[in-house]
N, C-alpha and C. Protein backbone atom coordinates (compact mmCIF):
# COMPACT_ATOMS: atom_id res chain seq x y z
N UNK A 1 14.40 -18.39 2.85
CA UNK A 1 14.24 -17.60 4.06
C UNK A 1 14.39 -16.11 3.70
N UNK A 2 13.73 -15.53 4.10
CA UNK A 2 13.80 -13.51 4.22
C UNK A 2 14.29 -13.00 4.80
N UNK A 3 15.29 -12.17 4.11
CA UNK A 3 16.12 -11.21 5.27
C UNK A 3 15.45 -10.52 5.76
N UNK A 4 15.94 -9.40 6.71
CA UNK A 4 14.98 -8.71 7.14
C UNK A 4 14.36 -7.38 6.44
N UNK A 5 14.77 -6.91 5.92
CA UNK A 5 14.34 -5.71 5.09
C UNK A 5 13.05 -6.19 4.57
N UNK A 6 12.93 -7.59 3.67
CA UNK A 6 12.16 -8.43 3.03
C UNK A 6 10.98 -8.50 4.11
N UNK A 7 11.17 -8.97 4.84
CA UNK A 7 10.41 -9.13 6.00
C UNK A 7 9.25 -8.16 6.68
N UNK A 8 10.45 -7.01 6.93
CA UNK A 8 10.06 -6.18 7.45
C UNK A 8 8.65 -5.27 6.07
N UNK A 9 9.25 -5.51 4.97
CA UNK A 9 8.21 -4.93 3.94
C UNK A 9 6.74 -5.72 3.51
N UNK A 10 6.70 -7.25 3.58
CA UNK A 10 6.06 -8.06 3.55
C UNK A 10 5.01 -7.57 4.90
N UNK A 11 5.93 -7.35 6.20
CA UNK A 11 4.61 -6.92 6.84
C UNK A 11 3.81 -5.85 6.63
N UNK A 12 4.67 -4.65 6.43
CA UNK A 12 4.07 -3.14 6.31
C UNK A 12 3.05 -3.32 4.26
N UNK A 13 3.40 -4.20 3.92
CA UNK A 13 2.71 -4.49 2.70
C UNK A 13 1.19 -5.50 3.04
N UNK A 14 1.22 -5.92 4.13
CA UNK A 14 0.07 -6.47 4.56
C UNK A 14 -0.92 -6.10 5.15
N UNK A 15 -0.27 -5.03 6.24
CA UNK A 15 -0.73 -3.95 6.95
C UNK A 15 -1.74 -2.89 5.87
N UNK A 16 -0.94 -2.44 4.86
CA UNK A 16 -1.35 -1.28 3.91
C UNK A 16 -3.01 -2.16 3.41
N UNK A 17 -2.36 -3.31 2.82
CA UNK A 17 -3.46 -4.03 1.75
C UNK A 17 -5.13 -4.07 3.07
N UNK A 18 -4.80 -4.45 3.87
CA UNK A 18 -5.62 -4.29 4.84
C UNK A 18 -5.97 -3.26 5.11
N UNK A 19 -5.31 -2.30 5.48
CA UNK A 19 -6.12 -0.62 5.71
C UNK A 19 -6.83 -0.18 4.69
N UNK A 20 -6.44 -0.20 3.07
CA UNK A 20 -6.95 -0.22 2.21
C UNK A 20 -8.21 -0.55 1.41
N UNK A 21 -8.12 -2.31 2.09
CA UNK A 21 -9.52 -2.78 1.99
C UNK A 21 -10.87 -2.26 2.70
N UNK A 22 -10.40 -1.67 4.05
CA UNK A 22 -10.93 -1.54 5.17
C UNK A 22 -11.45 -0.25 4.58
N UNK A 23 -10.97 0.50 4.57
CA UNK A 23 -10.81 1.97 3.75
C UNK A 23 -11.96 2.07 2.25
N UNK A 24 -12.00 1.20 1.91
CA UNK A 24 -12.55 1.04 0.57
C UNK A 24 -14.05 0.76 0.89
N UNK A 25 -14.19 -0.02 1.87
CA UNK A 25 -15.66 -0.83 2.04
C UNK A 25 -16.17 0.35 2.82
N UNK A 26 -15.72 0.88 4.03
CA UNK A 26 -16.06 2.12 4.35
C UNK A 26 -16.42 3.96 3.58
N UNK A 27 -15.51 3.73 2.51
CA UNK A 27 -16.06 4.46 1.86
C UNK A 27 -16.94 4.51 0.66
N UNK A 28 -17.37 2.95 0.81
CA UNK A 28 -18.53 3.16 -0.04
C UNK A 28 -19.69 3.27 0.88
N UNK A 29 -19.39 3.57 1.97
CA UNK A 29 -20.91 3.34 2.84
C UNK A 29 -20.93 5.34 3.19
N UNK A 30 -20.22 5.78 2.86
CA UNK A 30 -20.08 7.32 3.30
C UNK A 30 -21.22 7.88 2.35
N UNK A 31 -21.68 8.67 3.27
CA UNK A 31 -22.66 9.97 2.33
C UNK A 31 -22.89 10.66 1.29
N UNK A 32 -21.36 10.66 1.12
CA UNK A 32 -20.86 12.05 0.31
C UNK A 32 -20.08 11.13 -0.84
N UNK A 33 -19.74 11.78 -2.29
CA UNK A 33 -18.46 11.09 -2.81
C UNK A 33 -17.40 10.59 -2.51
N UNK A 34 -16.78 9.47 -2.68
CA UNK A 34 -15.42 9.34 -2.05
C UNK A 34 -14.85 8.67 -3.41
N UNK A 35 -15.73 8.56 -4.31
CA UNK A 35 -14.76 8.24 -6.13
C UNK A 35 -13.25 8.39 -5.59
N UNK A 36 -12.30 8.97 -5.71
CA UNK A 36 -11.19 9.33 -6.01
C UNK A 36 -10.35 8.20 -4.85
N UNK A 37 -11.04 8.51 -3.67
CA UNK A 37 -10.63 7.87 -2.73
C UNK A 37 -11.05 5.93 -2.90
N UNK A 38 -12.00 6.08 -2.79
CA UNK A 38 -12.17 4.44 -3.28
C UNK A 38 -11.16 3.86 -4.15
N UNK A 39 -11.31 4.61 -5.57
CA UNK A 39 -9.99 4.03 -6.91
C UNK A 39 -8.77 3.79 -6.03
N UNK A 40 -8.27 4.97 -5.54
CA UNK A 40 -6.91 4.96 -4.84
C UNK A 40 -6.67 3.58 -3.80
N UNK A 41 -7.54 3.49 -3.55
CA UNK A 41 -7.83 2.46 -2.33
C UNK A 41 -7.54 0.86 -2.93
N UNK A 42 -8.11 1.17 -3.93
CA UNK A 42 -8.32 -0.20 -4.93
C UNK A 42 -6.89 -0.39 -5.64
N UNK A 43 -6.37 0.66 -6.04
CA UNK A 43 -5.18 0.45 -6.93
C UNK A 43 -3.47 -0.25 -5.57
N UNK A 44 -4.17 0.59 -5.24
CA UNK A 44 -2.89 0.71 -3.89
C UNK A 44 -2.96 -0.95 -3.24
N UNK A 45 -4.41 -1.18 -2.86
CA UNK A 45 -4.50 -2.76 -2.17
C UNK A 45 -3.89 -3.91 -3.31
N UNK A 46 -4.10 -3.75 -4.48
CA UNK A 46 -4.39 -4.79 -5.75
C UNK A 46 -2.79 -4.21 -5.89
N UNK A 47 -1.90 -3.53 -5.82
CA UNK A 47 -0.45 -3.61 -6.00
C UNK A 47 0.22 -4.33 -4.54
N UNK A 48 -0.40 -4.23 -3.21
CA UNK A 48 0.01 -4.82 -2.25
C UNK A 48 -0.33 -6.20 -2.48
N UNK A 49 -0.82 -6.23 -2.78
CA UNK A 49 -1.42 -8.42 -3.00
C UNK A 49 -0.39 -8.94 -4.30
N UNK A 50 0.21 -7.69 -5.57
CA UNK A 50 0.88 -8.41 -5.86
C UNK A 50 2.12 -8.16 -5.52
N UNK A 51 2.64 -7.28 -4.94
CA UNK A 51 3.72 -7.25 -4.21
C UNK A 51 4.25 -9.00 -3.47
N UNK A 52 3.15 -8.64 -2.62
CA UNK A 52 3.35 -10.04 -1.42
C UNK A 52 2.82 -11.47 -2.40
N UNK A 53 2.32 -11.69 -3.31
CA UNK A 53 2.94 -12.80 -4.12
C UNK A 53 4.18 -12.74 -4.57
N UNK A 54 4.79 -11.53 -5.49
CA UNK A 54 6.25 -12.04 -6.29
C UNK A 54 6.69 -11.84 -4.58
N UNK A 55 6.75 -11.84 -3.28
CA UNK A 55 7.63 -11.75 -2.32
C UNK A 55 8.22 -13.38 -2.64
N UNK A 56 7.21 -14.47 -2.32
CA UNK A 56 7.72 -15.50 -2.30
C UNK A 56 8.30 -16.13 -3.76
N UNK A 57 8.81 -15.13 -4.35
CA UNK A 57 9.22 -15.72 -5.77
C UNK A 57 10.78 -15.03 -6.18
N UNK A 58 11.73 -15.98 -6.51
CA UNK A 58 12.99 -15.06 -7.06
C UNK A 58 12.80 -14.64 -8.25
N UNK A 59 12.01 -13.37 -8.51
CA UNK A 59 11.24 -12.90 -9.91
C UNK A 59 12.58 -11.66 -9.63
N UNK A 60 12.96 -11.47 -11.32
CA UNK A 60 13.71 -10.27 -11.19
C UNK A 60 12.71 -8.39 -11.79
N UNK A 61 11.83 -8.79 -11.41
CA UNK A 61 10.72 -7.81 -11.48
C UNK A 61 10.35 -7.43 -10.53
N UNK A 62 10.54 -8.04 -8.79
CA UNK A 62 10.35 -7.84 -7.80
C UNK A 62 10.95 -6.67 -7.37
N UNK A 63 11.62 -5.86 -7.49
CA UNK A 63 11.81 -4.80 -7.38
C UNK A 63 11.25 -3.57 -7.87
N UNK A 64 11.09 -3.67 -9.12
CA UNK A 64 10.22 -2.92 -10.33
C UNK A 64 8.88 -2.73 -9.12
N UNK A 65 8.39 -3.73 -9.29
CA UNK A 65 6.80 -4.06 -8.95
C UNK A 65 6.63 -3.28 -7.14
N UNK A 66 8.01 -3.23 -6.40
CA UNK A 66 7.86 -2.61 -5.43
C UNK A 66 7.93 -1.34 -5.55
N UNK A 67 8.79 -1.04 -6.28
CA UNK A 67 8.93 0.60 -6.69
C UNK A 67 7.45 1.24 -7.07
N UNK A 68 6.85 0.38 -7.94
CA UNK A 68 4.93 0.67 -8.28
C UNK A 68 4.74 0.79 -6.93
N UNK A 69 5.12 -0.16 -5.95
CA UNK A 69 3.94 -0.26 -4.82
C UNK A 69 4.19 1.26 -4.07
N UNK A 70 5.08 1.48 -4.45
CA UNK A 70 5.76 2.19 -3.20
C UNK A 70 4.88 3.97 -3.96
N UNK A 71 4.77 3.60 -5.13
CA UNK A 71 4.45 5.03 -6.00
C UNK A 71 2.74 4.95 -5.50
N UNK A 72 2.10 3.53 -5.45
CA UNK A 72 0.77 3.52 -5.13
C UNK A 72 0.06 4.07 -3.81
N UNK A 73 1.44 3.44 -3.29
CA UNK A 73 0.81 4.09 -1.75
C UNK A 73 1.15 5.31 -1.38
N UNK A 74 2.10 5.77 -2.02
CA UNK A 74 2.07 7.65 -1.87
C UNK A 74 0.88 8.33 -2.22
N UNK A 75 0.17 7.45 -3.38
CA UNK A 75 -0.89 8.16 -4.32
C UNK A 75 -2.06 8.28 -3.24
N UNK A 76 -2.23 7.15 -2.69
CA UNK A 76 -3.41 6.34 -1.95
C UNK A 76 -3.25 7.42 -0.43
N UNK A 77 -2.05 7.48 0.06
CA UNK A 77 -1.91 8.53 0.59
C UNK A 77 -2.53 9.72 0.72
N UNK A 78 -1.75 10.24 -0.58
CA UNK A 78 -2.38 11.77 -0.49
C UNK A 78 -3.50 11.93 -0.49
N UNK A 79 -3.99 10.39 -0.97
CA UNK A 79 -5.68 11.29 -1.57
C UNK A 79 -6.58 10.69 0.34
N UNK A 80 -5.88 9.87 0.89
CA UNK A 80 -6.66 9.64 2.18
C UNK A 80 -6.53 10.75 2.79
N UNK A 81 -5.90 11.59 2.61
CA UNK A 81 -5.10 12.51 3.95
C UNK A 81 -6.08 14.06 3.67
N UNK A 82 -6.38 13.86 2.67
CA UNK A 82 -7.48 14.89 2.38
C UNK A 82 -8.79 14.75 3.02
N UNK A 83 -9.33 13.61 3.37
CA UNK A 83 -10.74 13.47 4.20
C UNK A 83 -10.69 13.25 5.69
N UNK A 84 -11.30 13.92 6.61
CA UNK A 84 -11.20 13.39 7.79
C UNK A 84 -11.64 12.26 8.71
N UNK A 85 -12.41 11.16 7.80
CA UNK A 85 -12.62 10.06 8.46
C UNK A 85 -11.58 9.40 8.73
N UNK A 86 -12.07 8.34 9.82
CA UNK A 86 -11.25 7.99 10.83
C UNK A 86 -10.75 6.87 9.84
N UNK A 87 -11.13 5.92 9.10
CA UNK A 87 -10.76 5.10 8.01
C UNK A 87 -9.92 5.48 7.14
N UNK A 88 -9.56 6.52 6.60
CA UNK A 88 -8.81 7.78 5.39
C UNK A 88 -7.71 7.95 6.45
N UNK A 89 -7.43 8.50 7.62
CA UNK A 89 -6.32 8.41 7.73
C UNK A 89 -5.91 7.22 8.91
N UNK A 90 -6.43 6.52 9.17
CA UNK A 90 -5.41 4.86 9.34
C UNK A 90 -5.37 4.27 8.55
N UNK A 91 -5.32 4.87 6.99
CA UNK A 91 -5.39 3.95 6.09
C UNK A 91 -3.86 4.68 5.07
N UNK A 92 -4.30 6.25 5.41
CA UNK A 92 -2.96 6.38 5.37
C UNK A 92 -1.44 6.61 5.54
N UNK A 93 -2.23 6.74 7.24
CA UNK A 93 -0.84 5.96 8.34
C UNK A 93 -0.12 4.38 7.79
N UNK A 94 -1.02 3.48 7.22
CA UNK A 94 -0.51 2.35 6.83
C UNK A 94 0.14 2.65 5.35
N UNK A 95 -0.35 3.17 4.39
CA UNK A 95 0.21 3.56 2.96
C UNK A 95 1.70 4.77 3.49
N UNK A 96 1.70 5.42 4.12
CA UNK A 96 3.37 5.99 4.37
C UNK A 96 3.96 5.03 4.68
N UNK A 97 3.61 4.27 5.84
CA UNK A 97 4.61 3.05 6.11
C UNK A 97 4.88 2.38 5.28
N UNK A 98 4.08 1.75 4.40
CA UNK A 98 3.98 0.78 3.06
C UNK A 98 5.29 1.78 2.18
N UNK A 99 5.15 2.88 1.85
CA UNK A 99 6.00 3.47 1.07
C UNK A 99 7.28 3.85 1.56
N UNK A 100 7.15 3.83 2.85
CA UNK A 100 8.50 4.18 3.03
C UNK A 100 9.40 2.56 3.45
N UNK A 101 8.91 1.45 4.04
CA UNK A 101 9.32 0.71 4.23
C UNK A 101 9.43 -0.52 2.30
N UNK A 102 8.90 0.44 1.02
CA UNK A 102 8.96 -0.03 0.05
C UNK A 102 10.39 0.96 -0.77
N UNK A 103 10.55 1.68 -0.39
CA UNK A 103 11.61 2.85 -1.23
C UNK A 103 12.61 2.16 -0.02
N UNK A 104 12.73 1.85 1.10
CA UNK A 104 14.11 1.24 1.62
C UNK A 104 14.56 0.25 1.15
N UNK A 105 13.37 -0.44 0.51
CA UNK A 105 13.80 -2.36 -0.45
C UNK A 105 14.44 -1.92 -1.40
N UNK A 106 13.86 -0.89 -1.99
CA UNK A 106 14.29 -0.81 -3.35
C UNK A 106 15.61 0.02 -3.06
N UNK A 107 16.00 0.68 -2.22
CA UNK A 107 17.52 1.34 -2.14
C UNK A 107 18.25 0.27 -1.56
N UNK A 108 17.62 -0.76 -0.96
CA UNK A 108 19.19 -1.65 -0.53
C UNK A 108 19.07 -2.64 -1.47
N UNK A 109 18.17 -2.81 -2.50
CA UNK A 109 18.39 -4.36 -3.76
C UNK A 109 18.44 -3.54 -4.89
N UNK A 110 19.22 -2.56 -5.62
CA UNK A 110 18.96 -2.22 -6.59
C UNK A 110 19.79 -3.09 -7.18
C-alpha cells in the first residue's frame, strides 16, 4: 500500500507523462521548430513512465530515479515556458507540479 506522499507523486507523475506526450505530438504538428521542445518533452515523459514503474517496486534506486525525474521536469519546464502555445504551457503547469511534488519525495525518504 502507498503512503501518501507516494501517492500523491504517482499522480502528479502521471499527469506530467501525459502533458508531455500531449505536448510532443502537438509540437510536431507546429509550423515553426520546436527541436528543443519536443527532446525535452521526450526525456521528461520517458523518466515519468520510469518513475511510475520502480513506484510499484521496493527498488533502492527509487529515489535516485525521482530526483532525475524531478531534474527532468524542471528542464522540460523551462524550455515549455518559453513558447506560447497553449500545449507548452499546460504541459508545463504539469512538469512544476511533477517537480515539485518529486523534490518533496525525495526530502521526506532520503
Amino acid at each position: 500500500m502507498m503512503d501518501a506522499t507516494l501517492e500523491t507523486l504517482v499522480e502528479k507523475v502521471r499527469a506530467c507523462q501525459k502533458a508531455c506526450n500531449m505536448c510532443f505530438d502537438a509540437c510536431l504538428k507546429e509550423d515553426h521548430m520546436m527541436a528543443e521542445c519536443i527532446r525535452s518533452d521526450r526525456e521528461c515523459a520517458d523518466m515519468c513512465g520510469i518513475v511510475l514503474d520502480f513506484s510499484q517496486r521496493e527498488s533502492k534506486l527509487f529515489p535516485d530515479l525521482v530526483a532525475v525525474c524531478a531534474r527532468a521536469c524542471g528542464m522540460c519546464a523551462d524550455e515549455c515556458e518559453k513558447h506560447d502555445h497553449n500545449h507548452c504551457q499546460e504541459c508545463a503547469k504539469a512538469c512544476r507540479a511533477c517537480e515539485e511534488a518529486c523534490n518533496a519525495y525525495v526530502a521526506t525518504h532520503k
